[in-house]
Protein backbone atom coordinates (compact mmCIF):
# COMPACT_ATOMS: atom_id res chain seq x y z
CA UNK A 1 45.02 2.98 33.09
CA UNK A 2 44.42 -0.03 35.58
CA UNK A 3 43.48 -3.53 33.75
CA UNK A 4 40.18 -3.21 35.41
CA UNK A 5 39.37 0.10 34.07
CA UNK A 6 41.04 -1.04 30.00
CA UNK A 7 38.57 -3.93 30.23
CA UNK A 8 35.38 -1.59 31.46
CA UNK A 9 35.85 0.49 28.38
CA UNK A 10 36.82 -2.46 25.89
CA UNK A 11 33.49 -3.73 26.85
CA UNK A 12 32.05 -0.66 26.37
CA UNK A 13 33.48 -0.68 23.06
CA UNK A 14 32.42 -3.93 22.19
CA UNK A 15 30.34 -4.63 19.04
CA UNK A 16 26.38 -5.90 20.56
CA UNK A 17 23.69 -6.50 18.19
CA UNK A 18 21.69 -6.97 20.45
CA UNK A 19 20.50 -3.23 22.39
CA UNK A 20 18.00 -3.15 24.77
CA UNK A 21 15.97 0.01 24.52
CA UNK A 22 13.46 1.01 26.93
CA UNK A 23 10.42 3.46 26.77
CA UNK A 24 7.56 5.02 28.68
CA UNK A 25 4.52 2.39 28.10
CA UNK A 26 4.48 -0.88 27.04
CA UNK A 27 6.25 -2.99 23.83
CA UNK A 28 5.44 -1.50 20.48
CA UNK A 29 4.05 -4.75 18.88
CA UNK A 30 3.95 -4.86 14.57
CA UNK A 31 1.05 -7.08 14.64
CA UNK A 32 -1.08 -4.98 17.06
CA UNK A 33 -0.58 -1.64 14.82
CA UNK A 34 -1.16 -3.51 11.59
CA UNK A 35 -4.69 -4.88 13.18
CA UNK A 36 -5.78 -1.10 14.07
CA UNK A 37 -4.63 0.13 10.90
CA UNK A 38 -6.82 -2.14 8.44
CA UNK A 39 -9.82 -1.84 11.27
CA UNK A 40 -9.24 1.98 11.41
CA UNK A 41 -7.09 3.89 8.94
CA UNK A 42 -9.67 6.11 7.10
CA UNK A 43 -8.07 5.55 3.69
CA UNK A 44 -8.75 1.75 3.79
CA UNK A 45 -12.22 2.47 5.49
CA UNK A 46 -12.81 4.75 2.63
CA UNK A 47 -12.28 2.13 -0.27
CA UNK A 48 -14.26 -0.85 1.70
CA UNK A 49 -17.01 1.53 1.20
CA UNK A 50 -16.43 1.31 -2.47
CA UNK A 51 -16.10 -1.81 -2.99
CA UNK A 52 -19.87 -1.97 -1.10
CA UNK A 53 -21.35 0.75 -2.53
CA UNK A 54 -19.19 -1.33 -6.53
CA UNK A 55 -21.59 -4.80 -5.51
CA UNK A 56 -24.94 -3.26 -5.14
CA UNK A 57 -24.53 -2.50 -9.16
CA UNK A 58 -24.65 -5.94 -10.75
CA UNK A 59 -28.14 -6.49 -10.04
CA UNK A 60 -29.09 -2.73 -10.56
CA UNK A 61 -27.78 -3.54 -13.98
CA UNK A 62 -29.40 -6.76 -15.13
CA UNK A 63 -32.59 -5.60 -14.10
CA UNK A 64 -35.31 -5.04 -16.30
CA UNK A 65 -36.15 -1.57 -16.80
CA UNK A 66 -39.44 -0.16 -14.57
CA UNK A 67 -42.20 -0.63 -16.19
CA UNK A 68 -44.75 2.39 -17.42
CA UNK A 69 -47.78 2.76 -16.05
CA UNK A 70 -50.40 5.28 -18.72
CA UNK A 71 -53.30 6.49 -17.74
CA UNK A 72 -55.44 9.22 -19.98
CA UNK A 73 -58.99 9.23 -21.57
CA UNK A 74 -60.03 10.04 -25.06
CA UNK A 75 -62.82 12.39 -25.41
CA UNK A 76 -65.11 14.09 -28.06
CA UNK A 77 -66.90 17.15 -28.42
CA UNK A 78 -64.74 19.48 -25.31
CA UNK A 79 -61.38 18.36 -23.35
CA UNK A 80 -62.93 17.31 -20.19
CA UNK A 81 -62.53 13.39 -19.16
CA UNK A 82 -65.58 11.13 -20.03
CA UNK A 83 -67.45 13.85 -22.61
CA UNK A 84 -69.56 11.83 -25.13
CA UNK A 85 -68.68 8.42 -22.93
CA UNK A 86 -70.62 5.96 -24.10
CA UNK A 87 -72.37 7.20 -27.06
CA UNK A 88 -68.91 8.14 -29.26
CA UNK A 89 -66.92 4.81 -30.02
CA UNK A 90 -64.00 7.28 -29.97
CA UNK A 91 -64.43 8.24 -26.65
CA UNK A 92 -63.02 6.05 -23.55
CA UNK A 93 -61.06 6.60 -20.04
CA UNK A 94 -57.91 3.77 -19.30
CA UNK A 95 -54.74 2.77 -18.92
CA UNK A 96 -51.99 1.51 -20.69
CA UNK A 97 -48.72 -0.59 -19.07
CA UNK A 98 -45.10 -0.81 -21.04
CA UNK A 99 -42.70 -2.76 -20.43
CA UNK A 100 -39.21 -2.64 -22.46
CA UNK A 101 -37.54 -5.67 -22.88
CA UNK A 102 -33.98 -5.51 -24.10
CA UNK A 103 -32.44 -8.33 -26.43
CA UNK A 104 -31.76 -11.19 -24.97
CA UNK A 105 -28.51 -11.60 -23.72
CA UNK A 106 -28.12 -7.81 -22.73
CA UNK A 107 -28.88 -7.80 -19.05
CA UNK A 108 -27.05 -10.74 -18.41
CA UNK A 109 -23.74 -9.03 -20.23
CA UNK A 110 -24.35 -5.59 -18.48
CA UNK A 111 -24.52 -7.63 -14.90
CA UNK A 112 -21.49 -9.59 -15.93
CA UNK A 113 -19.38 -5.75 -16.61
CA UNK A 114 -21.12 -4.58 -13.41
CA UNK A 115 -19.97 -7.46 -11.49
CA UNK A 116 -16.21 -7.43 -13.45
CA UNK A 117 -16.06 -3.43 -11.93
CA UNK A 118 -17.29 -4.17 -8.47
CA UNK A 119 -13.92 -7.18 -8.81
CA UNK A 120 -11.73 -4.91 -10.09
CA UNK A 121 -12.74 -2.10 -7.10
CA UNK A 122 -11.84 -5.05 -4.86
CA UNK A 123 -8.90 -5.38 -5.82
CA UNK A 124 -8.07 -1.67 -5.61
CA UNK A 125 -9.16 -2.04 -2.17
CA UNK A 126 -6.89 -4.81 -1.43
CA UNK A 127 -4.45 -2.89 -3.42
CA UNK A 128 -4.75 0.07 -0.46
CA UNK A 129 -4.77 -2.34 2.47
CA UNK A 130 -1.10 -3.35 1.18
CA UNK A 131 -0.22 0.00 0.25
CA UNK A 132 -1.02 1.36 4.17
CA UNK A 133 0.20 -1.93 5.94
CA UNK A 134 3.46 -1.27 3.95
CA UNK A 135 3.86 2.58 4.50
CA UNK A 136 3.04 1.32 8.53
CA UNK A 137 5.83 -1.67 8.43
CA UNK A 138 8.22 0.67 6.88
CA UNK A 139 7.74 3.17 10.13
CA UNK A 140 8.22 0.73 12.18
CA UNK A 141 11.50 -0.36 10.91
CA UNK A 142 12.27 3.09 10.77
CA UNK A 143 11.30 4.09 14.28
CA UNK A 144 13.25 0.21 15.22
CA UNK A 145 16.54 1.72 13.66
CA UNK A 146 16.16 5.28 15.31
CA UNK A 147 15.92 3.50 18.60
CA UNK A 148 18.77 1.02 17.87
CA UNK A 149 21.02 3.53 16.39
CA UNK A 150 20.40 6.27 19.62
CA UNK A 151 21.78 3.21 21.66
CA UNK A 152 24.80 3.12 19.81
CA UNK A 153 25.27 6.19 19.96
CA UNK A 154 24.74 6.68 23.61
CA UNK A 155 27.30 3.72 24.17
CA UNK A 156 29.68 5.36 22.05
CA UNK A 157 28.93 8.55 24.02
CA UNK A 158 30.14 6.88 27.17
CA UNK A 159 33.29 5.86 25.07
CA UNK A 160 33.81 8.76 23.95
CA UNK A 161 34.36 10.43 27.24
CA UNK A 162 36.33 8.00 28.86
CA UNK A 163 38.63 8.25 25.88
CA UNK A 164 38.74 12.41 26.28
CA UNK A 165 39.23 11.37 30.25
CA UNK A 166 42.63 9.73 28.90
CA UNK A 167 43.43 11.79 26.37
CA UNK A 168 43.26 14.85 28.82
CA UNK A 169 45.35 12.52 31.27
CA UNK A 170 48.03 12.18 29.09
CA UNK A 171 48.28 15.63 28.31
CA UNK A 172 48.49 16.78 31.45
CA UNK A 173 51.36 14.96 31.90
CA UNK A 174 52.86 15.73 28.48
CA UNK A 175 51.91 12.64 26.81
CA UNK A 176 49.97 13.56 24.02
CA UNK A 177 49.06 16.68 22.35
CA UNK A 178 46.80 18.75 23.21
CA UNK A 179 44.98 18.46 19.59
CA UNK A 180 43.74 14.85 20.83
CA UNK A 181 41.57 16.43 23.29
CA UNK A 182 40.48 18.52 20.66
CA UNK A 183 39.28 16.20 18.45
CA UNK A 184 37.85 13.95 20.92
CA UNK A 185 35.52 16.84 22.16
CA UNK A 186 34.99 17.40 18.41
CA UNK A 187 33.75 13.79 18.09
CA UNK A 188 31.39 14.11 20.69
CA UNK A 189 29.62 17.26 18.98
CA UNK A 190 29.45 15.28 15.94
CA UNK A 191 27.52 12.31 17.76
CA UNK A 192 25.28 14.98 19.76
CA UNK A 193 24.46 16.49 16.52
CA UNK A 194 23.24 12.64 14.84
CA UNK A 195 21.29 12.21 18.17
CA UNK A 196 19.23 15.09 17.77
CA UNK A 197 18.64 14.12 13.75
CA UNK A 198 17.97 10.83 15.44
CA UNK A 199 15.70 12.13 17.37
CA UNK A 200 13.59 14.04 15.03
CA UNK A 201 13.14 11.59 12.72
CA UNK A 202 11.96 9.21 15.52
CA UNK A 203 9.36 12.06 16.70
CA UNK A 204 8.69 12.03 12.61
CA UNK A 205 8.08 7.98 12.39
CA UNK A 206 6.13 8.58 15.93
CA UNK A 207 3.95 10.85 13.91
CA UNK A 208 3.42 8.68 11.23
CA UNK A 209 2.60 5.51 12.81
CA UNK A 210 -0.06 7.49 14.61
CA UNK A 211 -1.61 8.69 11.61
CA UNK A 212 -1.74 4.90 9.51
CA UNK A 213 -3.37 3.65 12.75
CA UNK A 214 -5.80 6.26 13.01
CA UNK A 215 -4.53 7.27 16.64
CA UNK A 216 -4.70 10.86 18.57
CA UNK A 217 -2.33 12.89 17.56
CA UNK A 218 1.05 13.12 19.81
CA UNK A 219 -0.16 9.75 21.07
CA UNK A 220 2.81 8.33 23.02
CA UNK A 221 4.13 4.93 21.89
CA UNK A 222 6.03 2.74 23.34
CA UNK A 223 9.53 0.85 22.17
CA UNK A 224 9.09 -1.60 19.18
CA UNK A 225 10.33 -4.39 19.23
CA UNK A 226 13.98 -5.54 18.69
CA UNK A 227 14.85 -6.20 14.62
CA UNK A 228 16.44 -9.44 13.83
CA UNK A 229 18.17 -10.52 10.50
CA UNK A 230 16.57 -13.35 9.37
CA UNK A 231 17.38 -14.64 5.75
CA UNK A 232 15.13 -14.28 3.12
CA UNK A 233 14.50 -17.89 1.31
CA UNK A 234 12.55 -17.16 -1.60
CA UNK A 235 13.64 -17.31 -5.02
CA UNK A 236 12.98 -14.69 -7.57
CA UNK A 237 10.88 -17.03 -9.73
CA UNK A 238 8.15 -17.80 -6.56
CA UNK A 239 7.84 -14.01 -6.37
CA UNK A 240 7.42 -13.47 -9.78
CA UNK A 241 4.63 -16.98 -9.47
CA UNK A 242 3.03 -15.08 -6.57
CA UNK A 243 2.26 -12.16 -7.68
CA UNK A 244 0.64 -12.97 -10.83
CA UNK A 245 -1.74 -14.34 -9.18
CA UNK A 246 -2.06 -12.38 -5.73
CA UNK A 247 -0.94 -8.68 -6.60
CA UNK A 248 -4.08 -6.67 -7.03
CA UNK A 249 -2.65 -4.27 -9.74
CA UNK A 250 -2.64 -7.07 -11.93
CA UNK A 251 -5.60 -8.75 -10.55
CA UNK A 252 -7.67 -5.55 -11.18
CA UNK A 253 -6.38 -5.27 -14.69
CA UNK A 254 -7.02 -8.49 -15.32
CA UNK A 255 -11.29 -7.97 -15.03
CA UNK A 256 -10.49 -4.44 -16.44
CA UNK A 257 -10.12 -7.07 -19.60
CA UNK A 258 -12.25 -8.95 -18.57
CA UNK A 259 -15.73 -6.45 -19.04
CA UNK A 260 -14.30 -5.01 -22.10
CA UNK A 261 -14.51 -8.46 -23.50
CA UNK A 262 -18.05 -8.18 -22.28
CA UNK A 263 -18.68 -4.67 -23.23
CA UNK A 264 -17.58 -5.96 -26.73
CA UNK A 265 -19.87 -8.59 -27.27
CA UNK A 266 -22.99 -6.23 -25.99
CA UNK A 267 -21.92 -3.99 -28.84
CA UNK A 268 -22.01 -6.84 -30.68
CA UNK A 269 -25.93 -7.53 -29.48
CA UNK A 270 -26.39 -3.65 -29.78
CA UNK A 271 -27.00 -4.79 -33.73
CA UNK A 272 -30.48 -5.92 -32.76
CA UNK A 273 -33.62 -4.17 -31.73
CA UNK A 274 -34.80 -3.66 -28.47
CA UNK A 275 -38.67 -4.03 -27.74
CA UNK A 276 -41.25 -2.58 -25.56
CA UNK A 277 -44.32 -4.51 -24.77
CA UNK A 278 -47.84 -2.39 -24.52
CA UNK A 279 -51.14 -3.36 -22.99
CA UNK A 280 -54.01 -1.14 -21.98
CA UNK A 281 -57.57 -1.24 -20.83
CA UNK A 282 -60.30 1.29 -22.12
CA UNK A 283 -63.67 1.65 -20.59
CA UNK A 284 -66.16 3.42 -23.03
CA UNK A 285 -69.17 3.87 -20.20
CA UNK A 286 -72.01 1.48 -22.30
CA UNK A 287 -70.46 0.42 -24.43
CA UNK A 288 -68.51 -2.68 -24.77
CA UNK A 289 -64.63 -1.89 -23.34
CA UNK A 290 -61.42 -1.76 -25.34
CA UNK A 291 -58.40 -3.41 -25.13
CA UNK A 292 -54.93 -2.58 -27.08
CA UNK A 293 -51.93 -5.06 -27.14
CA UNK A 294 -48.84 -3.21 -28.66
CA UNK A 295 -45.23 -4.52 -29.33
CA UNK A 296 -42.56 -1.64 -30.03
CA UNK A 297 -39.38 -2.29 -32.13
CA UNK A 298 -36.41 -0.61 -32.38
CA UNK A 299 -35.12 0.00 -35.64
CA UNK A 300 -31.18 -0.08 -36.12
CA UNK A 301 -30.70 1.83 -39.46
CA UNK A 302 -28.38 4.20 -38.85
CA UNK A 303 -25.90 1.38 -37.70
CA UNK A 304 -23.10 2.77 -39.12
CA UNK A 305 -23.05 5.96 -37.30
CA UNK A 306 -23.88 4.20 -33.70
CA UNK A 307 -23.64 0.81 -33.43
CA UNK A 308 -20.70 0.37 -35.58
CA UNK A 309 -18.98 3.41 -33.93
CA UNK A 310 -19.62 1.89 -30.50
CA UNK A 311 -18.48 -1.43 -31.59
CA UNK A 312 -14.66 0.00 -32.54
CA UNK A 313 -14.32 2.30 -29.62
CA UNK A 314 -15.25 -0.81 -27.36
CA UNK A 315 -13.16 -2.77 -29.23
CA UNK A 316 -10.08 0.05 -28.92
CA UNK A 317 -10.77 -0.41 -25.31
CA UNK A 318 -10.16 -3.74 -24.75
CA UNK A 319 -6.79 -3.28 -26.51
CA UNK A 320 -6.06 -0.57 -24.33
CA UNK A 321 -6.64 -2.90 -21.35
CA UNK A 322 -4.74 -5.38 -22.99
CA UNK A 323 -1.73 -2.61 -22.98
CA UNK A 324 -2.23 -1.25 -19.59
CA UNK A 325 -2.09 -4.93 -18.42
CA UNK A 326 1.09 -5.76 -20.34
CA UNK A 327 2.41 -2.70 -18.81
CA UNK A 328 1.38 -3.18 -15.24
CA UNK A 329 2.92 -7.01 -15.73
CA UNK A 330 6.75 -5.55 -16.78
CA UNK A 331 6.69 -2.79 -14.06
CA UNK A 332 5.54 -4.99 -11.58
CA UNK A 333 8.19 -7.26 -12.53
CA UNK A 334 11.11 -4.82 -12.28
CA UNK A 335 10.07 -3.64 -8.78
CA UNK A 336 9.69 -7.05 -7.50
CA UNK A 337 13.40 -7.55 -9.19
CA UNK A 338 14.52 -4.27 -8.00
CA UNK A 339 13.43 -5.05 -4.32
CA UNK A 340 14.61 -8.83 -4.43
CA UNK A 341 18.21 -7.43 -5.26
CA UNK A 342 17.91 -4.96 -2.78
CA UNK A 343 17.04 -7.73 -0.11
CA UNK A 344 20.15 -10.35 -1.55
CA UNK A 345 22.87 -6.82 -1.28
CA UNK A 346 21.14 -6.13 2.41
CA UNK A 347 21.56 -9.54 3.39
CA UNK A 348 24.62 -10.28 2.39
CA UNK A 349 26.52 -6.93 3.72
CA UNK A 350 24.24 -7.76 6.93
CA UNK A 351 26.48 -10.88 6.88
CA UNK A 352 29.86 -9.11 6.24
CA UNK A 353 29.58 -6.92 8.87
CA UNK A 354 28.26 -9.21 11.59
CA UNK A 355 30.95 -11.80 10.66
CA UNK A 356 33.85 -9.69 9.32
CA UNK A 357 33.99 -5.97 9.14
CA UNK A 358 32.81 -5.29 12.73
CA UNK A 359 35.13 -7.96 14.73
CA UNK A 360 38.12 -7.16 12.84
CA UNK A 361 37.57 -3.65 13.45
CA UNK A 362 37.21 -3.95 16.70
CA UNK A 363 40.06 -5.76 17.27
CA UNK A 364 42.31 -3.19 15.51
CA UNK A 365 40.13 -0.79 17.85
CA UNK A 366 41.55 -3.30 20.89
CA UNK A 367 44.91 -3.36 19.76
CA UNK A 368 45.42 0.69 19.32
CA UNK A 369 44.23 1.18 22.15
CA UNK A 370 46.42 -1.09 24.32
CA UNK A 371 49.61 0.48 22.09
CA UNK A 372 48.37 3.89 22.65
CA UNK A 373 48.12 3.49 26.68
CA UNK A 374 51.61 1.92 26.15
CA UNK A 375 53.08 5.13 24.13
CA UNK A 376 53.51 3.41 20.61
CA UNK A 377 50.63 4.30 18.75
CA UNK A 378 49.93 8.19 18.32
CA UNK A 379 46.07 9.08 19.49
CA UNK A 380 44.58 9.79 15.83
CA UNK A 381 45.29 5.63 15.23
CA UNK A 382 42.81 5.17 17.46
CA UNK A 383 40.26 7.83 16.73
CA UNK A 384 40.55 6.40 13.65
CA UNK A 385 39.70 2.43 14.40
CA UNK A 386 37.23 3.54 16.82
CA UNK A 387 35.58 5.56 14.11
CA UNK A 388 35.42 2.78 11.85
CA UNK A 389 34.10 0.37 14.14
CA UNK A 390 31.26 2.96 15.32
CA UNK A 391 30.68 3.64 10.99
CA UNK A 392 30.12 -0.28 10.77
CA UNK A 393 27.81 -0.65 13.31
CA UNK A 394 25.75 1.93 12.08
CA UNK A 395 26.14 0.85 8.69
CA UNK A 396 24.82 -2.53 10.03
CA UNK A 397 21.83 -1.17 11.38
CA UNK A 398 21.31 0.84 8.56
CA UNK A 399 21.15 -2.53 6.41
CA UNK A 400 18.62 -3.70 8.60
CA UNK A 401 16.28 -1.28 8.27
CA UNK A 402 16.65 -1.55 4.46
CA UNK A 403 16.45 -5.22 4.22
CA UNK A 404 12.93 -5.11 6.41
CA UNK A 405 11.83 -2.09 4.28
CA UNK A 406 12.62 -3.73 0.80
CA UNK A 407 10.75 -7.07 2.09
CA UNK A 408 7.52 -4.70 3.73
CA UNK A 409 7.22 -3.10 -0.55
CA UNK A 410 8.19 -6.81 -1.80
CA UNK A 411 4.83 -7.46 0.10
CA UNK A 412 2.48 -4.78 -1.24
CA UNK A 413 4.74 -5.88 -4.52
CA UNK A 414 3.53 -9.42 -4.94
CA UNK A 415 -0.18 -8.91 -2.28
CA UNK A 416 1.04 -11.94 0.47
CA UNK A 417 3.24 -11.78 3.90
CA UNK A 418 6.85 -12.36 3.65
CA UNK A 419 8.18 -11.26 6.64
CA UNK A 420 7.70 -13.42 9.89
């Protein structure tokens, strides 16, 4: 092999970052898709309409009840309306209006639990807006690595083949064995076989993104966008700060509490009577009309089978909201430290191999295969060094993906943007 043909395939075999990928269509752009999704995704469509539908109840609920509007006739001597009307005092045609008044206090508490639920549903909203933005960032990096990763290995592809070009060289002139051109064409199977798993699971994160952004099905997309590591500055301790105030989970259980505290002190207030407030006008033909004034009272005597039954099980559920809370606080917090370690390993092996593994692999790459051209290192040296730098530069990307994915769930995690 010439010099000018060793250093066209060392730079071939050369360790790049930075791969250019090219599609039908324009630049797949993050911000764009997240935009349609939360504007058109049916699932986060869906619970806005819930949250509406959740604030039309407050006043629904601290609302008086509709008043009653009566109106009959007393008669004497047969059933039909005005008999003996005038000459029986008995006998009259009116109408009475009712209106129940609860104890004071109750509507306001039953608007304050109405407008607790219609906060809580809210924050389940929110809670889905993350959840879909999430799922769609994690596609992205997905479909980012599939397209990074088919570049590498088209490159090594070309690599590939010009080392089976030498191999088959050097065997024709009884310089190697004829097992290296074996296992070169054996190598290039095995990277035709990742680029069609590639492939599919590119078609797969195609398919995906289209559905979170509410697009035609099979819609083409274009290339996204180049990943680039960029360290992760945030301390454990901010996440953890963030996210018990931001992440909706919590949030929501937070005003779950909230209007059982209120439910409890309207079973409370249950203890007292309700009333209902009667007036009614009664013509009686010539005879001087009557009127009738009427206040109603509820009567709480069998307290102990109602009130005081309500009053426990409202009580039981606070507690249990006070539990789920607690619960939904320590799970949330070993995600969020789940994810942060996940982000620290990522980042750190991103490191190794950008600064480490990969150029000292491919300068044992370089150096076997100057000594093999030369005759003093066998051909499986360096299948092997080339294998090990095309392993860490897939591993690399493969870090990538799972740094951006761990910081996309770290979002949903802790409800606020983290990644640039």
């Amino acid at each position: 092999m010439n010099n000018s043909s060793k250093r066209t395939l060392l730079q071939v075999a050369a360790i790049s970052f930075t791969i250019a990928t090219t599609a039908l269509g324009q630049e797949l752009r993050l911000n764009e898709l997240v935009s349609e999704a939360l504007t058109k995704n049916p699932q986060i469509l869906a619970a806005q309409k819930g949250y509406e539908a959740a604030r039309q109840r407050p006043s629904q609920s601290s609302a008086l009840p509709d008043p009653v509007f009566s109106p009959g006739y007393v008669s004497n001597g047969n059933p039909l309306p005005g008999a003996q009307l005038g000459s029986n005092p008995t006998s009259a045609i009116g109408f009475m209006v009712s209106q129940e008044a609860p104890y004071p206090g109750k509507r306001q508490l039953r608007g304050q639990m109405a407008e607790k639920d219609a906060q809580a549903e809210f924050q389940s909203y929110q809670a889905i807006q993350l959840n879909v933005v999430s799922r769609l960032k994690q596609a992205y990096y997905r479909l980012s690595y599939d397209h990074s990763t088919l570049g590498v290995l088209n490159r090594n592809r070309t690599l590939l083949e010009k080392l089976l070009a030498i191999a088959e060289a050097r065997y024709s002139v009884g310089r190697a064995a004829q097992q290296d051109v074996f296992k070169t064409q054996m190598q290039v199977s095995l990277l035709e076989g990742k680029r069609i798993a590639l492939e599919r699971d590119r078609a797969a994160r195609q398919a995906e993104i289209n559905s979170l952004a509410n697009h035609r099905p099979g819609q083409p997309l274009g290339a996204p966008a180049e990943l680039k590591a960029e360290q992760f500055v945030r301390s454990l301790d901010d996440l953890y700060a963030i996210a018990s105030k931001q992440a909706p989970l919590l949030v929501r259980d937070e005003r779950i509490i909230q209007k059982a505290e209120l439910a409890v002190n309207l079973a409370h207030k249950d203890y007292f009577p309700d009333f209902t407030v009667s007036g009614g006008y009664f013509n009686q033909g010539s005879m001087p009309p009557m009127y009738q004034v009427r206040v109603d009272i509820t009567l709480p005597l069998y307290y102990r089978q109602k009130q005081h039954a309500a009053l426990t099980e409202q009580t039981q559920i606070l507690s249990q909201a006070r539990r789920q809370y607690e619960a939904t606080n320590q799970n949330l917090h070993f995600q969020i430290q789940d994810l942060y370690l996940l982000v620290d390993a990522s980042w750190k092996l991103l490191e190794l191999y950008a600064k480490t593994t990969v150029p000292q692999a491919s300068l044992a790459f370089e150096s076997s295969l100057s000594s093999y051209e030369a005759g003093s290192v066998d051909f499986l040296s360096v299948l092997s060094n080339y294998l090990s730098v095309f392993d860490y530069e897939m591993n690399y990307y493969e870090e990538l993906q799972n740094y951006y994915m761990a910081l996309a769930q770290l979002e949903e995690m802790t409800g606020t943007g983290l990644i640039p």
